[in-house]
Structures are given as structure tokens and as C-alpha cells.
Protein backbone atom coordinates (compact mmCIF):
# COMPACT_ATOMS: atom_id res chain seq x y z
CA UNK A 1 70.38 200.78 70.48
CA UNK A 2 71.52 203.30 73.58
CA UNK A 3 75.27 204.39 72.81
CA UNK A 4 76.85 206.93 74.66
CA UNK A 5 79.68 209.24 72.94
CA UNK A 6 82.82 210.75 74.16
CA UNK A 7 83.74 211.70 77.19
CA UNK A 8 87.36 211.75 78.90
CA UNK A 9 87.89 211.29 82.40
CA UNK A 10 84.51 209.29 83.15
CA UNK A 11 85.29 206.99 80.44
CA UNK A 12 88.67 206.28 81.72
CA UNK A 13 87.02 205.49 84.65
CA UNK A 14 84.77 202.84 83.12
CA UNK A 15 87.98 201.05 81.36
CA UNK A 16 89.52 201.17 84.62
CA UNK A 17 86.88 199.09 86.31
CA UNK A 18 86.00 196.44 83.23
CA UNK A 19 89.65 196.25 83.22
CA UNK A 20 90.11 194.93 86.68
CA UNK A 21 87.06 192.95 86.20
CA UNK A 22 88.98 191.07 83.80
CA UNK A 23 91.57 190.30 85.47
CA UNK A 24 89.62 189.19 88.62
CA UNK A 25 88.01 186.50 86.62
CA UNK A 26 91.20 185.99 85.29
CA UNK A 27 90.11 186.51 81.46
CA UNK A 28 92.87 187.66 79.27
CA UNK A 29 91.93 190.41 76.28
CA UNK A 30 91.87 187.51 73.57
CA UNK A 31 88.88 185.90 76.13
CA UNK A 32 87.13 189.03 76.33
CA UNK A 33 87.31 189.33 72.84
CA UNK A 34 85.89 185.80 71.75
CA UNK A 35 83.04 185.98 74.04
CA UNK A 36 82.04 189.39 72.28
CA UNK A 37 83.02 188.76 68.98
CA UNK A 38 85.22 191.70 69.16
CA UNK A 39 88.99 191.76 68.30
CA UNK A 40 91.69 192.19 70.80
CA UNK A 41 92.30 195.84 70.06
CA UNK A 42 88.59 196.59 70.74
CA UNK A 43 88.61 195.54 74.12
CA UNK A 44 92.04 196.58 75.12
CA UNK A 45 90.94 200.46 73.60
CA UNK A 46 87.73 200.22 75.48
CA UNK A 47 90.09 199.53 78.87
CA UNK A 48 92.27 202.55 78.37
CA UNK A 49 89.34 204.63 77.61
CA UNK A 50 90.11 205.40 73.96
CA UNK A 51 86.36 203.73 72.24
CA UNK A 52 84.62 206.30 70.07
CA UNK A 53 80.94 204.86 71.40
CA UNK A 54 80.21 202.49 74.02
CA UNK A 55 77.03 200.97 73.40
CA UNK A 56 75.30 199.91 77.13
CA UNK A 57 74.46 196.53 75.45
CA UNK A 58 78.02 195.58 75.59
CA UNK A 59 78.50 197.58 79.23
CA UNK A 60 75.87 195.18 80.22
CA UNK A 61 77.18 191.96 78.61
CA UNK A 62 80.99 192.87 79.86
CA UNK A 63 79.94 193.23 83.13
CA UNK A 64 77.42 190.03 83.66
CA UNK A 65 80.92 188.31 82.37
CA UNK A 66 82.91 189.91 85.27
CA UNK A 67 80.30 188.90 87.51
CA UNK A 68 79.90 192.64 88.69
CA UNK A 69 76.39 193.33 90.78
CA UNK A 70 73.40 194.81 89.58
CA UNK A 71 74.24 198.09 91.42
CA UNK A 72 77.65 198.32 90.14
CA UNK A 73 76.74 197.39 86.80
CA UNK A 74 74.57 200.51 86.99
CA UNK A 75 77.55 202.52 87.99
CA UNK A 76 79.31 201.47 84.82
CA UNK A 77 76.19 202.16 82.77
CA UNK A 78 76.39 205.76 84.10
CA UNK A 79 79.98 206.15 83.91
CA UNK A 80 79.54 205.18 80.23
CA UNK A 81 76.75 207.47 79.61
CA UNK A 82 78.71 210.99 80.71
CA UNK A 83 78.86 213.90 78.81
CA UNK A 84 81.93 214.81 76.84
CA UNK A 85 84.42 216.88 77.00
CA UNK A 86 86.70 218.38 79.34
CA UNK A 87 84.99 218.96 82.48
CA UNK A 88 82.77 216.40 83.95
CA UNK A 89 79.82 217.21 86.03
CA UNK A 90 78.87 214.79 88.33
CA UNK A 91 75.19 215.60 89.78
CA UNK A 92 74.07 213.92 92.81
CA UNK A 93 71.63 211.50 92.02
CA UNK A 94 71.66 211.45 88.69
CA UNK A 95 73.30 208.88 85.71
CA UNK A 96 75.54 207.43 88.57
CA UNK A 97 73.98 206.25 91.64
CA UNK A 98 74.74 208.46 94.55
CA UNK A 99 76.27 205.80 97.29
CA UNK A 100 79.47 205.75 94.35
CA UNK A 101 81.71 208.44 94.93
CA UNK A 102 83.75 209.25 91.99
CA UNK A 103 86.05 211.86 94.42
CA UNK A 104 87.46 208.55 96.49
CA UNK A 105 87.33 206.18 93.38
CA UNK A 106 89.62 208.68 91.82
CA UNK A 107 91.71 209.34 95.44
CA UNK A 108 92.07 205.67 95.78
CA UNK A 109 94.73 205.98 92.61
CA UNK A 110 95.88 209.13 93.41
CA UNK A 111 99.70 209.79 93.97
CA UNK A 112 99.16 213.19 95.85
CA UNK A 113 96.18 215.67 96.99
CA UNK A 114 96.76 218.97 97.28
CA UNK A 115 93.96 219.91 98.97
CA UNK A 116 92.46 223.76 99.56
CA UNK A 117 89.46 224.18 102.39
CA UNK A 118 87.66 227.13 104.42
CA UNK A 119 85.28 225.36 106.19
CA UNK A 120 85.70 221.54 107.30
CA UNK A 121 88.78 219.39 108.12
CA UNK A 122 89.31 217.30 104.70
CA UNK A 123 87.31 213.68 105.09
CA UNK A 124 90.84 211.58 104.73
CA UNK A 125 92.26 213.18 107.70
CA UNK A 126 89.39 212.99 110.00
CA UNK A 127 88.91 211.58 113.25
CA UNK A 128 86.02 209.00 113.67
CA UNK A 129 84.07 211.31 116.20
CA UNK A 130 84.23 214.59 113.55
CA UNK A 131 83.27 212.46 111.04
CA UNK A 132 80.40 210.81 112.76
CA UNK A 133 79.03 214.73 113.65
CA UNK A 134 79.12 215.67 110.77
CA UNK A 135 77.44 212.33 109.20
CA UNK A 136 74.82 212.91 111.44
CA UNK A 137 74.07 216.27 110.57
CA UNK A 138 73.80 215.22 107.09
CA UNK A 139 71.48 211.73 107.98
CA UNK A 140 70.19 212.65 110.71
CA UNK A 141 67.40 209.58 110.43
CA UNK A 142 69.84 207.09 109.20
CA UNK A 143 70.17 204.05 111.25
CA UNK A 144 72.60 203.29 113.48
CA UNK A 145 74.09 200.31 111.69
CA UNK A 146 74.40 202.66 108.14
CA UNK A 147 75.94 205.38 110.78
CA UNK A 148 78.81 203.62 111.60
CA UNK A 149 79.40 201.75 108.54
CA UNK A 150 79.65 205.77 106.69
CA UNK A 151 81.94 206.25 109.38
CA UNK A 152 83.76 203.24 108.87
CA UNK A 153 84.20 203.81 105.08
CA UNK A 154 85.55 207.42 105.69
CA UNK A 155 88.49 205.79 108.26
CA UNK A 156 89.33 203.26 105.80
CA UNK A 157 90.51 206.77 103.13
CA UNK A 158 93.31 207.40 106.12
CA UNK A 159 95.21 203.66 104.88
CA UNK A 160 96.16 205.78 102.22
CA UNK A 161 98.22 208.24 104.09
CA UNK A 162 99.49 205.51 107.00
CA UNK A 163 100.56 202.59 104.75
CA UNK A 164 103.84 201.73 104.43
CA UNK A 165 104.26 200.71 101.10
CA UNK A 166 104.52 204.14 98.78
CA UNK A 167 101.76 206.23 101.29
CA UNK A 168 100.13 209.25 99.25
CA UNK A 169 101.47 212.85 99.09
CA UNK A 170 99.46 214.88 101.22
CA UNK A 171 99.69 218.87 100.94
CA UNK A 172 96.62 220.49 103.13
CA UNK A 173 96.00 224.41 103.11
CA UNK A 174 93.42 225.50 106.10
CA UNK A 175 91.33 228.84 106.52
CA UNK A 176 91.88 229.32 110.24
CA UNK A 177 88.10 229.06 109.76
CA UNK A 178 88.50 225.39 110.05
CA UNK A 179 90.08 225.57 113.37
CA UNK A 180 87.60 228.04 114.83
CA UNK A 181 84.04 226.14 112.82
CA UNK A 182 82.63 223.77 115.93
CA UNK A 183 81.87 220.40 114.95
CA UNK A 184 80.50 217.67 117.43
CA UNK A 185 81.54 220.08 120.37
CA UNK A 186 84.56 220.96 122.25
CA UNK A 187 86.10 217.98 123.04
CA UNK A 188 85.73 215.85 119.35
CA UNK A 189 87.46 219.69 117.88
CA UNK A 190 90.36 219.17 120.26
CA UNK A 191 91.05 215.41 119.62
CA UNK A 192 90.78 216.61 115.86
CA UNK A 193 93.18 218.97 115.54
CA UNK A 194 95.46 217.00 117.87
CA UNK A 195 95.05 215.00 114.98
CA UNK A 196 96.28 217.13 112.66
CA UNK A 197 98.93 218.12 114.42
CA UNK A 198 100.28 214.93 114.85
CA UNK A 199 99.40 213.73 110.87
CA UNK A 200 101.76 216.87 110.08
CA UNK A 201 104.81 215.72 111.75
CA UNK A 202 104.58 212.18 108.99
CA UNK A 203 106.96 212.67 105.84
CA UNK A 204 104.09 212.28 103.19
CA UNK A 205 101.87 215.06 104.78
CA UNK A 206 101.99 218.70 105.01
CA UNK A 207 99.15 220.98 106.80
CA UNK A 208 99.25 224.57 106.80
CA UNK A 209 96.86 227.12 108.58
CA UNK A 210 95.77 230.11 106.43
CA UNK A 211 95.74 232.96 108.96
CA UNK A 212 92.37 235.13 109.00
CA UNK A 213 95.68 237.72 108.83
CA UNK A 214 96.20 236.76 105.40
CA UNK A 215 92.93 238.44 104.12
CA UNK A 216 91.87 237.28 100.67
CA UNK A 217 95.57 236.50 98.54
CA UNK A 218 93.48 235.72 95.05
CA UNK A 219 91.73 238.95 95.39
CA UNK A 220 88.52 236.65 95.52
CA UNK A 221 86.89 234.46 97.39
CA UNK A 222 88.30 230.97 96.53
CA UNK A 223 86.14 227.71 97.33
CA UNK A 224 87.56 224.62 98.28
CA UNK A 225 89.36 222.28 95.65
CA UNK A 226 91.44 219.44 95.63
CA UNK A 227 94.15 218.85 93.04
CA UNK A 228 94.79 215.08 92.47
CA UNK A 229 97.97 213.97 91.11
CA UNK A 230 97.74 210.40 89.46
CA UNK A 231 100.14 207.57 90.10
CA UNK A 232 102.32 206.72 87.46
CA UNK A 233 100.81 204.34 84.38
CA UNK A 234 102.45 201.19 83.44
CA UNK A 235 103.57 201.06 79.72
CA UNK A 236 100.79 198.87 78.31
CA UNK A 237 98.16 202.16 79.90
CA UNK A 238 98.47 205.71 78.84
CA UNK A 239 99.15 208.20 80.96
CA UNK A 240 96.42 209.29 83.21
CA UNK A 241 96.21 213.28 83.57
CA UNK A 242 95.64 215.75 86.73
CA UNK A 243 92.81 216.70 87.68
CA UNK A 244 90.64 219.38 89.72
CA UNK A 245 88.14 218.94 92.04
CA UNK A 246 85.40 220.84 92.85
CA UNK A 247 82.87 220.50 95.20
CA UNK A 248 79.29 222.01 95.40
CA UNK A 249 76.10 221.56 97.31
CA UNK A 250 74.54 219.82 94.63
CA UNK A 251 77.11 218.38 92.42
CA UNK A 252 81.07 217.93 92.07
CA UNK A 253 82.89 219.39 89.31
CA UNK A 254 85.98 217.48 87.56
CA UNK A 255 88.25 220.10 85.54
CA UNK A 256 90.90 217.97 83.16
CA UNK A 257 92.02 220.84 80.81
CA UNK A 258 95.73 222.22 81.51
CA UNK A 259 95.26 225.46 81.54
CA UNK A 260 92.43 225.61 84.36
CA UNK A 261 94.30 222.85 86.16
CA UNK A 262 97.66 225.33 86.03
CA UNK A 263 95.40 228.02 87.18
CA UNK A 264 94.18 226.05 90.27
CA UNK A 265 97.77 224.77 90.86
CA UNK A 266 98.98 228.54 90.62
CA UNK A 267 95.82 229.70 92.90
CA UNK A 268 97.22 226.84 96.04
CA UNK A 269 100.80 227.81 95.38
CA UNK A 270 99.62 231.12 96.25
CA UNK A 271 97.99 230.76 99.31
CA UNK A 272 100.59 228.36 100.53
CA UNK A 273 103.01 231.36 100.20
CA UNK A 274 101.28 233.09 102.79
CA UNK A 275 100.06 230.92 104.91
CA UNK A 276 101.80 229.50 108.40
CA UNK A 277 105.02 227.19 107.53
CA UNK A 278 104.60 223.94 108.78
CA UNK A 279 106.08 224.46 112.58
CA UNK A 280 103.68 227.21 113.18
CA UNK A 281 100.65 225.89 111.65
CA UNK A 282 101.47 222.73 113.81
CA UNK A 283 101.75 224.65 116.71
CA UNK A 284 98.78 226.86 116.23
CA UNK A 285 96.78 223.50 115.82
CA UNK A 286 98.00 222.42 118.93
CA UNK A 287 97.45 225.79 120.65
CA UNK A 288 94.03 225.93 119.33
CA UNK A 289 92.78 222.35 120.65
CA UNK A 290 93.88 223.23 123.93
CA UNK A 291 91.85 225.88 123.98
CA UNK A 292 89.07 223.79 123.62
CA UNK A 293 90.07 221.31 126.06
CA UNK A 294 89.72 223.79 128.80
């Protein structure tokens, strides 16, 4: 029989998901645990991601009784089927289907990014028409129907800044690389960081501009990351920790332990020292886009 073993964050992940299954079907844990012959405690430790092996018979079963698709049920299969430990490498295309992305399932419960980049304007903060250039670059022979509906999806990140009921911290450090990188042309870099400027000026957001002035603080060459900060647990869940996230060509990197999530936390703490405060960077955004309105 397949079982998977350990694992941290991915399995959290999975109880997460066959946890709100549940409760969409409107199955209670004693339910659950009749139709699987388990006892209550099994199911309710296999929600809060605490199950020494998940077998992917009993992924399978759970989710045909939530009612979950085919292709999400394969989602769950991979989540389930992660490697331990405390870092979780997440290969495109490989256990987990690449049309999930773990990055917004996890941003979609976040209670604030902190968010490092050198090269691109952060997907959540977007406009549609930089997001659509950039879409295209990466598809360029994907219909137009699957075009906009990428686009679409990405927009739909932003509710979690502009809502009004408890909208998520944003903190945003740019390499004036950013600014200066042309995406889509002239005009869509203007009406982005127009956008950004006026994103800034909300309570729950904060962008700063990294000066090319400001050389190289770390010493080294630091790649983009993006710390997210997890909303607070109700008692019956345990506590769900920070976590760093790193992106590559090929895969994405989650880092759970303390001490490397401290050292990225240290690492934005000290480039947000010396970048622009939040007046200037705002103005240098807005200085910059009319630049390339002209």
C-alpha cells in the first residue's frame, strides 16, 4: 500500500484542505470517522497535520467523500506525498500538478508579506496590462480565452490588499531595477508604477525603492523572497508557523526552520534600512512613470 511519511508544511497543507472539505459537505469529525472506520482523534490529527503516515488509499477515499475533483484530488495526493523535513521543495511539474500554486494557496491565509524583489513588480500588486505582458512572454501560444482567465486569477490576489474586512499587511522592498526593467512598453510601466504609488498611500501597504545608490547592503547578491506571516489559529488548530519563500526558475523553495527564517527577516530589515522611506520611494515612483509617459 503507497504511504507517504512526514513532512511539515505540505502536510499542513493537505489537513487544511480535507478539513474544509468537511465542513463544505457539512460532515462533522465523528462522520468522517464512521465512514472510515477511524476514531475521532484520527481524523481531527490528520486535519491539523500531525498523522505519522498518510496512506493515499485514505487521501483518495476522504476526498471522493468531499466530493473534491479528479484534479484536485491529485493535488492532495501530491501534497501528501512530499518529502520531510524542514524545507519543502516544490518542483514544477512534478508530485503536484503545476496549474496549483502552493505560493497563493499559502498567501490566501497569510496575515502579512514582506516581500524582497530586483527584477519584476510583485504579482499581487500588478496592474492587468503588466501582468498580461508578462503572461504572454511566458505562453506565448496560449489561447486567448486561458490569457485572460491567468490574468484574471492574478487580479483576483489584489482582494486581499483592498478588502475591507482585516486587508493583509503588505511591506514591499524594490531594486530601482524594477522601476527601470521595461515590461509591455512605456505606457503599461507608467500606469504600473502609478499603481504603486497610489497602493502605497493605503494603511496596510508599504513600498520602498532600493536605490542603485545603495550598492549591495548584505555584502551579496540577495534573490528575491517573500516572508509570509500566518493569520492567527483558532484554539481547536495549532499554530501555523512563518515561512520563507523562495523562488527559482525551476522550482520554489519553502524554508520553515527559525533560524533561516530570522536570517531572511534580518536580511529585509536590512535593506529596508537603507532604502527610500516611504514619501520618497512614492515620489520616485511617481517621478519615474512620468518619465515614461513622455
Amino acid at each position: 500500500m503507497a504511504e507517504c511519511a512526514g513532512s511539515t508544511l505540505p502536510r499542513r497543507q493537505l489537513g487544511k484542505h480535507l478539513r474544509n472539505g468537511r465542513e463544505a459537505v457539512g460532515l462533522t469529525l465523528a462522520d468522517v470517522g464512521a465512514l472510515m472506520e477511524w476514531s475521532i482523534s484520527t481524523v481531527q490529527r490528520l486535519e491539523v497535520g500531525k498523522t505519522g503516515r498518510i496512506r493515499l488509499v485514505d487521501v483518495e477515499a476522504l476526498c471522493r467523500i468531499y466530493e473534491f475533483s479528479d484534479e484536485f484530488t491529485e493535488v492532495l495526493k501530491g501534497l501528501a506525498c512530499q518529502a520531510a523535513g524542514q524545507s519543502w521543495w516544490h518542483e514544477y511539474g512534478d508530485l503536484i500538478p503545476e496549474h496549483f500554486d502552493v505560493f497563493v494557496d499559502l498567501e490566501s491565509s497569510a496575515h502579512a508579506l514582506t516581500w524582497y524583489e530586483l527584477e519584476l513588480v510583485p504579482g499581487i500588486v500588478q496592474t492587468p496590462a503588466y501582468a498580461s505582458a508578462l503572461i504572454r512572454a511566458g505562453y506565448p501560444a496560449e489561447p486567448a480565452g486561458e490569457h485572460d482567465r491567468r490574468v484574471k486569477l492574478r487580479m483576483r490576489r489584489q482582494t486581499l490588499i483592498t478588502r475591507s474586512n482585516v486587508p493583509v499587511q503588505i511591506d514591499i522592498t524594490l531594486r530601482e531595477s524594477v522601476l527601470r526593467g521595461v515590461v509591455g512598453g512605456p505606457r503599461v510601466m507608467a500606469g504600473q508604477l502609478r499603481h504603486l504609488a497610489d497602493l502605497s498611500t493605503r494603511p496596510n501597504v508599504t513600498v520602498r525603492i532600493l536605490p542603485f545608490a545603495a550598492g549591495f547592503p548584505m555584502g551579496v547578491a540577495m534573490g528575491p523572497f517573500v516572508i509570509i506571516e500566518p493569520r492567527k489559529t483558532t484554539r481547536r488548530q495549532p499554530p501555523e508557523p512563518t515561512v520563507v519563500y523562495v523562488e527559482s526558475y525551476t522550482g520554489d523553495l519553502y524554508l520553515e526552520k527559525p533560524v533561516a527564517v530570522a536570517r531572511y527577516a534580518q536580511a529585509h530589515q536590512k535593506l529596508r534600512q537603507v532604502a527610500l522611506d516611504d514619501e520618497r520611494s512614492r515620489a520616485l515612483l511617481r517621478r519615474v512613470a512620468k518619465e515614461y509617459g513622455t
